[in-house]
C-alpha atoms as a PDB file:
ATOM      1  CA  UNK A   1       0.000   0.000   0.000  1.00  0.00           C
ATOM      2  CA  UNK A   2       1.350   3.528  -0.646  1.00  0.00           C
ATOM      3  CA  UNK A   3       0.887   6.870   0.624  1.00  0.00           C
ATOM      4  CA  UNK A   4       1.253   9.810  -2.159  1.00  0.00           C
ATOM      5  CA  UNK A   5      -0.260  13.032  -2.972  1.00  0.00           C
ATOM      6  CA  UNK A   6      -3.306  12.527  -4.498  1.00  0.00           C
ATOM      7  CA  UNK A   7      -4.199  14.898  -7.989  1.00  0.00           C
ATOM      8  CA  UNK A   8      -7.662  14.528  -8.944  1.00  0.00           C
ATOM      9  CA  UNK A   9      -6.697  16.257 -12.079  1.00  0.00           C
ATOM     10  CA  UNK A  10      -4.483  12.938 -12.623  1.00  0.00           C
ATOM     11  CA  UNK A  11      -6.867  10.580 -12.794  1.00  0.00           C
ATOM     12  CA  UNK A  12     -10.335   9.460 -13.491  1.00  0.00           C
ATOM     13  CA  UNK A  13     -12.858   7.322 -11.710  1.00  0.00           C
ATOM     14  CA  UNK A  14     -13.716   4.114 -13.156  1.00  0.00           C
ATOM     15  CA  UNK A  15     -17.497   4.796 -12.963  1.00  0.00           C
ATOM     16  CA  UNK A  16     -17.067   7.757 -15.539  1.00  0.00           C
ATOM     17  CA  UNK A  17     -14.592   5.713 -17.917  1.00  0.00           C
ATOM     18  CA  UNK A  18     -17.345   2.550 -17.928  1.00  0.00           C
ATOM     19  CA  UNK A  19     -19.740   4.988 -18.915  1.00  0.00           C
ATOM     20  CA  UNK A  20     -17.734   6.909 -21.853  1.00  0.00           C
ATOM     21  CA  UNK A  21     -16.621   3.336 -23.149  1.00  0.00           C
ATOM     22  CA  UNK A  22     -20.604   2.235 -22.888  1.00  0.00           C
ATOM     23  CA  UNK A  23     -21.528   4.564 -25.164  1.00  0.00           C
ATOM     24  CA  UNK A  24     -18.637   4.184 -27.710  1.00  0.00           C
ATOM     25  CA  UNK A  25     -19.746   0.444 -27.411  1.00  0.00           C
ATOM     26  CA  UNK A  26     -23.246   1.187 -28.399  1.00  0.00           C
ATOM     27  CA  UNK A  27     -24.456   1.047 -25.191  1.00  0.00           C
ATOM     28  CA  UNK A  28     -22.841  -2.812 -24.445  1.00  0.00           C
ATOM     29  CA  UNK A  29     -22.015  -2.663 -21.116  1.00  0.00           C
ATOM     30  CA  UNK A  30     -20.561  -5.769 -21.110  1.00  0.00           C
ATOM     31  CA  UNK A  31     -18.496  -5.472 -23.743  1.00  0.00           C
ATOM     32  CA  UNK A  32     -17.231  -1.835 -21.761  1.00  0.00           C
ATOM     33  CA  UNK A  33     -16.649  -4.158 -19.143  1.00  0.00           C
ATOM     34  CA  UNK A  34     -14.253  -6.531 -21.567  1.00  0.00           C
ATOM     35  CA  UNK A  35     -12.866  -3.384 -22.754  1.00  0.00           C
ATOM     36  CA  UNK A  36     -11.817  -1.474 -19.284  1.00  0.00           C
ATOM     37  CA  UNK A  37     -10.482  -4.530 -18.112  1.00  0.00           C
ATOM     38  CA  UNK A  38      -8.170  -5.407 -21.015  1.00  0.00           C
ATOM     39  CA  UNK A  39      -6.627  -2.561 -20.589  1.00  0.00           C
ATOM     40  CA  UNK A  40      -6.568  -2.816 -16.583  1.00  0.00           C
ATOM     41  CA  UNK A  41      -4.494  -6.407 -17.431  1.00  0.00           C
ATOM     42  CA  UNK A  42      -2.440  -4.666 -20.166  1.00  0.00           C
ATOM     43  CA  UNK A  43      -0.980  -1.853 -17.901  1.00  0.00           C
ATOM     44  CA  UNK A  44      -3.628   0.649 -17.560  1.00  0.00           C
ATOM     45  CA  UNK A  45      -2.485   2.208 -14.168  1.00  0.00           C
ATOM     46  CA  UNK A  46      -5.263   2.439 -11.291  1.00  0.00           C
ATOM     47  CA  UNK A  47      -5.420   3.601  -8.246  1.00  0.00           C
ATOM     48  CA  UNK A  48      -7.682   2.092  -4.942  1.00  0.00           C
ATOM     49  CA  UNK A  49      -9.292   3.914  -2.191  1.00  0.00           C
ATOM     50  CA  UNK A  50     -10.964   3.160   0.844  1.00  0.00           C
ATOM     51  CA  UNK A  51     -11.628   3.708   4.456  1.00  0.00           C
ATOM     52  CA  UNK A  52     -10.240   1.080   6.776  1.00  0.00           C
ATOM     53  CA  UNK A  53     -10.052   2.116  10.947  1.00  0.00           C
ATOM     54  CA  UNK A  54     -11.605   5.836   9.730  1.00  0.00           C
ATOM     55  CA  UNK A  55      -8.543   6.149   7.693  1.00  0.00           C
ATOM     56  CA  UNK A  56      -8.677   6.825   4.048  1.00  0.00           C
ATOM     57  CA  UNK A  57      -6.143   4.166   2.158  1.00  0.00           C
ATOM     58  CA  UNK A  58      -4.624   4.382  -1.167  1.00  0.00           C
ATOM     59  CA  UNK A  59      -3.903   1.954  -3.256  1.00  0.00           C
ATOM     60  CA  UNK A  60      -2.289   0.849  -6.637  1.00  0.00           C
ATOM     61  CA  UNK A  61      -2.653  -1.877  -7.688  1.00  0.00           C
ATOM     62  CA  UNK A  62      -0.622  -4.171 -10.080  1.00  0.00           C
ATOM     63  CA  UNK A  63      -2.009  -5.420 -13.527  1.00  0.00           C
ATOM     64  CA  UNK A  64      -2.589  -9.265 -11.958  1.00  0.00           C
ATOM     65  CA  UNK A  65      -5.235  -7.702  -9.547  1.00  0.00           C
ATOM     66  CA  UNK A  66      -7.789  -6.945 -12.311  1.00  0.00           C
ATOM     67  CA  UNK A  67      -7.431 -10.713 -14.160  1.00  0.00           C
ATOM     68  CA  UNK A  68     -10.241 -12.268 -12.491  1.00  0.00           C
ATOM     69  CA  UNK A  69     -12.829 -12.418 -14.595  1.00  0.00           C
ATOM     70  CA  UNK A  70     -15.327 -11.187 -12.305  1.00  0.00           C
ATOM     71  CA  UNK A  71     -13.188  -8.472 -10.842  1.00  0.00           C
ATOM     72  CA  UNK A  72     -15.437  -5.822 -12.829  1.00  0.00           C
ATOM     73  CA  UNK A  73     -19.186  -5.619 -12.222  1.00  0.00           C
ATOM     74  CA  UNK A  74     -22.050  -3.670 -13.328  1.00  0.00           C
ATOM     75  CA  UNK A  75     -24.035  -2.150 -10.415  1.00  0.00           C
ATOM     76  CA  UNK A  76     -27.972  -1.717 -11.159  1.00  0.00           C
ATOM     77  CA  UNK A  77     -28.830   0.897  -9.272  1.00  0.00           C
ATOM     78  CA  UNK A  78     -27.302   3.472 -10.541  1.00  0.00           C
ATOM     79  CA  UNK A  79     -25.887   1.817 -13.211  1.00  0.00           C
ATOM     80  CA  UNK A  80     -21.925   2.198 -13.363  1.00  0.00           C
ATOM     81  CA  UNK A  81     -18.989   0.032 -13.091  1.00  0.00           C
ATOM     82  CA  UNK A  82     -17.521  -0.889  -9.838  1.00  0.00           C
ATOM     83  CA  UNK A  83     -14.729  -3.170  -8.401  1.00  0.00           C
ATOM     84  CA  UNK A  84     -15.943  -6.458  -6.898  1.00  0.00           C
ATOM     85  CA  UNK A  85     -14.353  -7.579  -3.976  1.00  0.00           C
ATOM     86  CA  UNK A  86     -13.272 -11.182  -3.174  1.00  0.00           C
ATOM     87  CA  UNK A  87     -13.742 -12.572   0.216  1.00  0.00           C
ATOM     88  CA  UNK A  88     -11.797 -10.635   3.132  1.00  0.00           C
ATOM     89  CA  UNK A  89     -10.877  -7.734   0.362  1.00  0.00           C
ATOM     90  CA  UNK A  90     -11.101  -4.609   1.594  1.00  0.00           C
ATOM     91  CA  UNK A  91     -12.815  -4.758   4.357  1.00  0.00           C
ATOM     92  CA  UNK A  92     -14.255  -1.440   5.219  1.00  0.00           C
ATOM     93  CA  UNK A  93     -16.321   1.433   3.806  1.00  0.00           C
ATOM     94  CA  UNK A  94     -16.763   1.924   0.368  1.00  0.00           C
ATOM     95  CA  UNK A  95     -14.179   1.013  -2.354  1.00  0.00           C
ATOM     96  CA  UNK A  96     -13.630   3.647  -4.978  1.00  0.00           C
ATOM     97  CA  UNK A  97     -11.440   3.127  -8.062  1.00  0.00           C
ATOM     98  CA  UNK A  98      -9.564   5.628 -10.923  1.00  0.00           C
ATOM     99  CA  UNK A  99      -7.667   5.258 -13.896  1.00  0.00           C
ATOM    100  CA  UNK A 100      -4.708   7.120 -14.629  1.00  0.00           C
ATOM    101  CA  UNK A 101      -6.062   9.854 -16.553  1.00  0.00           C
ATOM    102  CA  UNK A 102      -3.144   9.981 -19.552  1.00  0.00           C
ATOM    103  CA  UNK A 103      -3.185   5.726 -19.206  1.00  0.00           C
ATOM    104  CA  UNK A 104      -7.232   5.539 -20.070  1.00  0.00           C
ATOM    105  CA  UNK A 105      -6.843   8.012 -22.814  1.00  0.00           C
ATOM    106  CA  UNK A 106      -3.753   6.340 -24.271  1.00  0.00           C
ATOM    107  CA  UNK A 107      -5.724   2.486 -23.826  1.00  0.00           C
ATOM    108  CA  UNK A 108      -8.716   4.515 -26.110  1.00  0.00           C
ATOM    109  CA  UNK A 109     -10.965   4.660 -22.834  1.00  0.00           C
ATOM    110  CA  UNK A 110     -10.999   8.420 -22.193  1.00  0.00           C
ATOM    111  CA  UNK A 111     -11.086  11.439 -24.486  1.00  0.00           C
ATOM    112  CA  UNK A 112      -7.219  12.612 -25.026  1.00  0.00           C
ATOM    113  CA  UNK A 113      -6.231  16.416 -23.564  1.00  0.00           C
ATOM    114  CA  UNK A 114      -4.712  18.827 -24.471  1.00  0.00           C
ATOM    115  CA  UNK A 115      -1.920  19.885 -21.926  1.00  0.00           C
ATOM    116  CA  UNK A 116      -1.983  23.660 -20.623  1.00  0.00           C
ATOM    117  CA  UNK A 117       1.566  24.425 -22.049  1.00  0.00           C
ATOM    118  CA  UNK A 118      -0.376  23.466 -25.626  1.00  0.00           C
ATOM    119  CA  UNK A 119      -2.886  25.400 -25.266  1.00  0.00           C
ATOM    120  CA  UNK A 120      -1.562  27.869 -24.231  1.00  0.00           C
ATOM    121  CA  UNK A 121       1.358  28.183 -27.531  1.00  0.00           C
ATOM    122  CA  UNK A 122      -1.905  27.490 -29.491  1.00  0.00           C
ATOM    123  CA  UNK A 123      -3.572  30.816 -28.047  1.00  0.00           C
ATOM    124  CA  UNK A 124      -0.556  33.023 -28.580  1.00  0.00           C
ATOM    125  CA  UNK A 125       0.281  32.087 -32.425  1.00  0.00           C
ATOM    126  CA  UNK A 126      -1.760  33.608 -34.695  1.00  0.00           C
ATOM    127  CA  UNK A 127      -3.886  31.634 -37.036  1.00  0.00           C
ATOM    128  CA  UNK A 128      -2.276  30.101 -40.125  1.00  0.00           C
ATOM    129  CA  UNK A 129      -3.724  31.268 -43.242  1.00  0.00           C
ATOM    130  CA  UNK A 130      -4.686  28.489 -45.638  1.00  0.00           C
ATOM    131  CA  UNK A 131      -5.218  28.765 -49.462  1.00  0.00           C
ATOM    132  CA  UNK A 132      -8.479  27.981 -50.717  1.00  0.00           C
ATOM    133  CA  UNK A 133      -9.264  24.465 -51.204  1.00  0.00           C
ATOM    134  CA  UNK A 134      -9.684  23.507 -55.274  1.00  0.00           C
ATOM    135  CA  UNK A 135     -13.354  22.240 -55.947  1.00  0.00           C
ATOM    136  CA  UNK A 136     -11.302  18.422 -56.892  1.00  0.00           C
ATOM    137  CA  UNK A 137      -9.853  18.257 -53.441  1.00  0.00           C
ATOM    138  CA  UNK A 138     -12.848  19.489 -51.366  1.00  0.00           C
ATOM    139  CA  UNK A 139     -14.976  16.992 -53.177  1.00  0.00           C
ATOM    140  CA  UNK A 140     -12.242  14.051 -52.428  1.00  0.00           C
ATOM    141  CA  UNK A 141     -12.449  12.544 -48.626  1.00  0.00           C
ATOM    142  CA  UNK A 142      -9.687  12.320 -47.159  1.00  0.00           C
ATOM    143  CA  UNK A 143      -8.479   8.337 -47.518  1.00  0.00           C
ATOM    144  CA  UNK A 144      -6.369   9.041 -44.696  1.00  0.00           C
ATOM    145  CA  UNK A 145      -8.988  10.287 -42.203  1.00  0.00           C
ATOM    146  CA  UNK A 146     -11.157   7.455 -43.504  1.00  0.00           C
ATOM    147  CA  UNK A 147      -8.449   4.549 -42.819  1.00  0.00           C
ATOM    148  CA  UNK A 148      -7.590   6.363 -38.898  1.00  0.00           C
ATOM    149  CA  UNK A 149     -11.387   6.466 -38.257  1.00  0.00           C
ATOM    150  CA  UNK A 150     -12.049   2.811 -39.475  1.00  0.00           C
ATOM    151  CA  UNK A 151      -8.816   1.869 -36.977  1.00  0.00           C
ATOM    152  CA  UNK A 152     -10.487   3.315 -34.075  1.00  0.00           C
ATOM    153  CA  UNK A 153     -14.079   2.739 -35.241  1.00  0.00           C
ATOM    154  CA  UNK A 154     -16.758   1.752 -32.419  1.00  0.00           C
ATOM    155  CA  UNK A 155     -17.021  -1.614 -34.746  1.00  0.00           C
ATOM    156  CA  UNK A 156     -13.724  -2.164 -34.901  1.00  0.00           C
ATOM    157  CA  UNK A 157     -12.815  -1.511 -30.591  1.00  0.00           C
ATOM    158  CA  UNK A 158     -15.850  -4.302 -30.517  1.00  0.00           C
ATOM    159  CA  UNK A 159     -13.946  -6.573 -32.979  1.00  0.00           C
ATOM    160  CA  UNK A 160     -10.695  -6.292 -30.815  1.00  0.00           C
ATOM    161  CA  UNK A 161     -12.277  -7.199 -27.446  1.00  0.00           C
ATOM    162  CA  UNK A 162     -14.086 -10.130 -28.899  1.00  0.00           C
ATOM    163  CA  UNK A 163     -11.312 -11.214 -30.524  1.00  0.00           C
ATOM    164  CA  UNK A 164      -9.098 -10.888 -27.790  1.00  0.00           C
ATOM    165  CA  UNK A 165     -11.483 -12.885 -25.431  1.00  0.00           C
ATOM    166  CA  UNK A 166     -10.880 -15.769 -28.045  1.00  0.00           C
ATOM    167  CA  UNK A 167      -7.245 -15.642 -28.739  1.00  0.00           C
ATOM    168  CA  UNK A 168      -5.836 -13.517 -25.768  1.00  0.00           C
ATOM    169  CA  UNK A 169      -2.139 -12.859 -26.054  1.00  0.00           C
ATOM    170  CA  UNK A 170      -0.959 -15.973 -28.168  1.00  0.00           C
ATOM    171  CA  UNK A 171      -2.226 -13.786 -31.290  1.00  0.00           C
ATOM    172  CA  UNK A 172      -4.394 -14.804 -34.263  1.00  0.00           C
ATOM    173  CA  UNK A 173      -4.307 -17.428 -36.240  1.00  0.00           C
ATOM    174  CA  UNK A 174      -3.264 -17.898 -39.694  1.00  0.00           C
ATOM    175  CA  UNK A 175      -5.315 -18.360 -42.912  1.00  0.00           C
ATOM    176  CA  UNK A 176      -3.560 -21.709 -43.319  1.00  0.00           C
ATOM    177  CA  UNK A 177      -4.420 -22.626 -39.877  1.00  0.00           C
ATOM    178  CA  UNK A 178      -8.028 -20.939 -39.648  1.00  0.00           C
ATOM    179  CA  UNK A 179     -10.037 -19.798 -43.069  1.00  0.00           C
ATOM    180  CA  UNK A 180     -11.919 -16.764 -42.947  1.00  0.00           C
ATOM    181  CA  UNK A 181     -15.274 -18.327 -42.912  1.00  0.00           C
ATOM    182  CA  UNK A 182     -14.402 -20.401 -40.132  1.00  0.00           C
ATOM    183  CA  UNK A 183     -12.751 -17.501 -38.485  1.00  0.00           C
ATOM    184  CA  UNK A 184     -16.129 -15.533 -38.693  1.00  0.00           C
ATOM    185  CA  UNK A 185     -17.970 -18.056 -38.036  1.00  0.00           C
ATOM    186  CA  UNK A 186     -16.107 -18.468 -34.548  1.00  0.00           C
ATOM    187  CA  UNK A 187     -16.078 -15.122 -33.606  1.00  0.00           C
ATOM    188  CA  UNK A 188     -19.935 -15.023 -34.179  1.00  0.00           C
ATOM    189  CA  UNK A 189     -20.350 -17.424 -31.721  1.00  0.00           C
ATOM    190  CA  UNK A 190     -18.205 -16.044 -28.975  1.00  0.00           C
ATOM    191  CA  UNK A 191     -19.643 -12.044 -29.786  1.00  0.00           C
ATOM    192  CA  UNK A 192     -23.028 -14.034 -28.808  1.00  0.00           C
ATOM    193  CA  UNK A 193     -21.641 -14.936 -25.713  1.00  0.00           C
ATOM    194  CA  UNK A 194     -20.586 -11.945 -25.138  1.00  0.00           C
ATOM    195  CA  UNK A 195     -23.794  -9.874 -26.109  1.00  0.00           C
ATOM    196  CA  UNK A 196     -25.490 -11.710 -24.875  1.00  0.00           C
ATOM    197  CA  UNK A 197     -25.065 -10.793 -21.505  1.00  0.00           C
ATOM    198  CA  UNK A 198     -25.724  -7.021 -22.182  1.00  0.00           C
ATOM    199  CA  UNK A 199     -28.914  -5.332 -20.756  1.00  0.00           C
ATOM    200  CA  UNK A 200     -29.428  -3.527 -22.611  1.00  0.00           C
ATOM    201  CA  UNK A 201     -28.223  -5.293 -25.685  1.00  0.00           C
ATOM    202  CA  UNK A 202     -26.005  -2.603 -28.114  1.00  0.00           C
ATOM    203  CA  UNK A 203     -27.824  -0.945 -30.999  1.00  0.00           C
ATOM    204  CA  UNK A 204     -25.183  -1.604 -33.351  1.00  0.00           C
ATOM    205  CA  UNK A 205     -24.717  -4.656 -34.970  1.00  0.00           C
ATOM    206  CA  UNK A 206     -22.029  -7.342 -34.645  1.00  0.00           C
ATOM    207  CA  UNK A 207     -18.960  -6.393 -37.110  1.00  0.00           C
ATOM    208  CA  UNK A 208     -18.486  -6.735 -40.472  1.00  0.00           C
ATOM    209  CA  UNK A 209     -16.035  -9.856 -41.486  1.00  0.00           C
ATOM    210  CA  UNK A 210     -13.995  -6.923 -43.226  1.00  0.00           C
ATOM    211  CA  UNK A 211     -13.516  -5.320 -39.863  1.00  0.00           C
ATOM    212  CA  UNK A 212     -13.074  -8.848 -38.436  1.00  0.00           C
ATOM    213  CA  UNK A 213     -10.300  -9.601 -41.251  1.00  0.00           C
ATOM    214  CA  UNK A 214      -9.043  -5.918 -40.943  1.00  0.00           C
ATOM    215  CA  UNK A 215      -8.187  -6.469 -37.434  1.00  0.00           C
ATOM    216  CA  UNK A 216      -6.827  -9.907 -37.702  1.00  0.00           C
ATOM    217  CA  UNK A 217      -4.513  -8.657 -39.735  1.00  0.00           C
ATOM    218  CA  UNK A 218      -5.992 -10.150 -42.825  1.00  0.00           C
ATOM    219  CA  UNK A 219      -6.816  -6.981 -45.203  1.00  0.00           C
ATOM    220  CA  UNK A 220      -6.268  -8.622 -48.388  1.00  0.00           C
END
């Protein structure tokens, strides 16, 4: 356990990260749940606090503390994501938990910001002046814009934790060693699973095999 100035500007609580990552999920909670706690296991740094003797107590936890599987938990009333304690965990008052502010945004769970010192260069330069678009270019979308937006696409952050639930860290499997259709096929069954569960079940639908293939590493 560790003792260190706390920042609130530093971090964020997990109740307001489940619910940003809800709604890029379509309103999946459990696959918000999949996707927090990915991260949590990747190296997402979090911090624990709660009372114990009328004391408040910090702690940070290391990425093994989050692998349980039922270590994250959806509570009803209100509904946001909370820390569930295993037997003689934390015995005490109420357990809150926060995510490294700069970690969530980096792990895609939290909007990125702009630091002060940017902001403030950005307010004492003046504007650059642009030339006009031509009518050909303004007409053209941007392929890059569309290939960034496709990488970090709401479909394709649901493709990754599905997939990731199936495969985990070994990585994916080959086209000699798994066929596309068989590939799909799979992860249809296991982004059942994991839909399933949701209450209330996203409104988008499950991915596209492109964004299944794209992600797989499989784009021709």
């Amino acid at each position: 356990m560790a003792r260190a100035t706390f920042k609130v500007a530093d971090w964020v609580s997990l109740a307001e990260v489940g619910e940003h990552v809800k709604q890029i999920n379509g309103g999946s909670r459990e696959l918000a749940r999949l996707d927090i706690q990915a991260a949590l296991v990747g190296g997402c740094r979090s911090l624990l606090r709660w009372i114990k003797d009328g004391q408040e107590v910090r702690e940070y936890p290391p990425p093994a503390f989050w692998r349980p599987s039922t270590r994250l938990g959806w509570d009803d009333l209100p509904q946001r994501l909370c820390v569930r304690r295993l037997p003689g965990e934390y015995e005490g008052g109420q357990l809150h938990a926060f995510l490294r502010r700069t970690d969530a945004a980096q792990w895609g769970l939290w909007p990125a910001l702009e630091s002060p010192q940017a902001k403030q260069q950005s307010k004492q330069q003046p504007p650059e002046k642009r030339e006009p678009a031509s009518a050909d270019a303004q007409s053209q979308p941007r392929a890059s814009k569309r290939r960034r937006n496709q990488r970090i696409g709401a479909q394709t952050r649901r493709a990754r934790v599905v997939l990731k639930r199936m495969y985990g860290p070994e990585g994916y499997p080959t086209r000699d060693e798994v066929s596309d259709a068989d590939l799909y096929d799979r992860f249809a069954k296991e982004y059942e699973k994991v839909e399933g569960k949701a209450n209330p079940r996203s409104r988008l639908g499950m991915p596209s095999l492109a964004t299944v293939l794209r992600e797989v590493g499989r784009k021709d």
